[in-house]
Protein backbone atom coordinates (compact mmCIF):
# COMPACT_ATOMS: atom_id res chain seq x y z
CA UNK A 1 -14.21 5.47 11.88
CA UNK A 2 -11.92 6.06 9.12
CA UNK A 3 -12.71 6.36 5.68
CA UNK A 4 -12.43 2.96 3.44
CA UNK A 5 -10.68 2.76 0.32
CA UNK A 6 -13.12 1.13 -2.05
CA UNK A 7 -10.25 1.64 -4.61
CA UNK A 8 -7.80 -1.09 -2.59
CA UNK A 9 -7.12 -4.70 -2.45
CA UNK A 10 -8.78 -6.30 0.67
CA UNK A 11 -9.19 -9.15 1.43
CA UNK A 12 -10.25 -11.54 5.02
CA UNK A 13 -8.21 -11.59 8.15
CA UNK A 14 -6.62 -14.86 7.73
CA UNK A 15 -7.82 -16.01 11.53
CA UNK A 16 -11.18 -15.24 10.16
CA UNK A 17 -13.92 -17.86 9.46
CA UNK A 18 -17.22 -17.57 7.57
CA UNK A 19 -19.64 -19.54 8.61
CA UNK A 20 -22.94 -19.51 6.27
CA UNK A 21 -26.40 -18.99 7.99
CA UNK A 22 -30.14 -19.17 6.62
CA UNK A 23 -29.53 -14.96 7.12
CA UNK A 24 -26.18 -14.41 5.88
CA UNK A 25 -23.52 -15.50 7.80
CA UNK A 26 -21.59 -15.75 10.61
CA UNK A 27 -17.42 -14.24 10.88
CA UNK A 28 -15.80 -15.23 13.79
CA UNK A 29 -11.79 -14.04 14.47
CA UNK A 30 -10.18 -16.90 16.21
CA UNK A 31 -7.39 -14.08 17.07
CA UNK A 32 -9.42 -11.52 18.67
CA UNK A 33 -12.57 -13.90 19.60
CA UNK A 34 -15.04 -11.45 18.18
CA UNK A 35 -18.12 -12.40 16.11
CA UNK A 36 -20.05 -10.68 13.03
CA UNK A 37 -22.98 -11.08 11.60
CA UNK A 38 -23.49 -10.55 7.96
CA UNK A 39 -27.40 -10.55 7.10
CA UNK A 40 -26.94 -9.30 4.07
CA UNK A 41 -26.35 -11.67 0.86
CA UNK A 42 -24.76 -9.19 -1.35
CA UNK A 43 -22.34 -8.13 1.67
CA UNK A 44 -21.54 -11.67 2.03
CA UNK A 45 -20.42 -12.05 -1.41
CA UNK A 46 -18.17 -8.86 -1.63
CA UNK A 47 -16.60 -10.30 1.07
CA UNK A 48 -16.02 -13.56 -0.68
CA UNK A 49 -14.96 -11.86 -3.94
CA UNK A 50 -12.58 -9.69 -1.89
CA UNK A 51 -9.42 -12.00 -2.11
CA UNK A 52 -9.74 -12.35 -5.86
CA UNK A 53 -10.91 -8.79 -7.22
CA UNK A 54 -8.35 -6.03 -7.40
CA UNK A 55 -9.95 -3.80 -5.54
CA UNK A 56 -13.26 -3.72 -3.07
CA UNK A 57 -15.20 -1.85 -5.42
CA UNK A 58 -14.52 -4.74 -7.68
CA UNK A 59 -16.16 -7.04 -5.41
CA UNK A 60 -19.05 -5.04 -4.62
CA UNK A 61 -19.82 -4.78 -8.81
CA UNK A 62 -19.33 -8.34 -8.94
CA UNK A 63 -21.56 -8.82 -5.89
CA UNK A 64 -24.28 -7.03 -8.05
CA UNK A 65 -24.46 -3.91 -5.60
CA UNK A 66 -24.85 -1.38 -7.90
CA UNK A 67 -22.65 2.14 -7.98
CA UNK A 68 -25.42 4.23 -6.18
CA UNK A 69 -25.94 1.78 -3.16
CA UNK A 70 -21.81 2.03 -2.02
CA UNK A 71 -21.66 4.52 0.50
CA UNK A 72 -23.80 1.52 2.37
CA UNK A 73 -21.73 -1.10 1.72
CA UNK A 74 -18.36 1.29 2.03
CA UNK A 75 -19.93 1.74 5.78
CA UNK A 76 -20.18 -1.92 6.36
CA UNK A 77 -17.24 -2.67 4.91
CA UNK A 78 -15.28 -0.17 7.26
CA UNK A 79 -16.71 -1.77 10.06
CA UNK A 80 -15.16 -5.02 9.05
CA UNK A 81 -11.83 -3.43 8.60
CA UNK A 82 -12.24 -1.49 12.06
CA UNK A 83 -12.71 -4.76 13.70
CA UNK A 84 -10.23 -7.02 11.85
CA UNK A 85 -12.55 -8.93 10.18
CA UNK A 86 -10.82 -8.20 6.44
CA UNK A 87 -7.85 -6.24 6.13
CA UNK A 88 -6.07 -4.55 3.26
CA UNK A 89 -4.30 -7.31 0.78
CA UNK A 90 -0.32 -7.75 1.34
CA UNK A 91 -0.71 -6.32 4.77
CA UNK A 92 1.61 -6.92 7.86
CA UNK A 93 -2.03 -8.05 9.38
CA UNK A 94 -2.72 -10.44 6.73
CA UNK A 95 0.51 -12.03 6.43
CA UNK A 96 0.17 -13.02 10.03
CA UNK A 97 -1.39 -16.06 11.24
């Protein structure tokens, strides 16, 4: 898996949907048909803040995960860019619906 740039704008795939869930919730990508599951709250929020922080680490601070927790949450994270489910701001990806 390749590194992710904590330091970069991301933000959801725009054929992604979150769906909220008593655990977390649910991301589905009507493009590729594949499902995540997000069962953890402060994973769901960077992920929300994503489209309106200037960078990811941005959105994880304002998610309340705290500087020593990141390499978890960069992992995570890279796993929703690896399978589409966010994708770097401005991106030939994102401006494609």
């Amino acid at each position: 898996m390749p590194p992710f740039d904590l330091d970069r704008a991301w933000t959801l795939h725009p054929q992604v949907a979150v769906r909220p869930e008593s655990f977390g919730a649910l991301l589905y990508h009507f493009g590729t048909r594949r499902l995540s599951f997000l069962k953890d709250r402060r994973l769901l929020a960077a992920v929300r803040h994503l489209a309106d922080r200037p960078s990811a680490a941005a959105a994880c601070a304002d998610a309340g995960i705290r500087e020593d927790e990141l390499a978890r949450y960069r992992t995570a994270l890279a796993t929703l860019a690896t399978s589409h489910m966010i994708v770097e701001r401005n991106s030939p990806e994102e401006e494609a619906t």
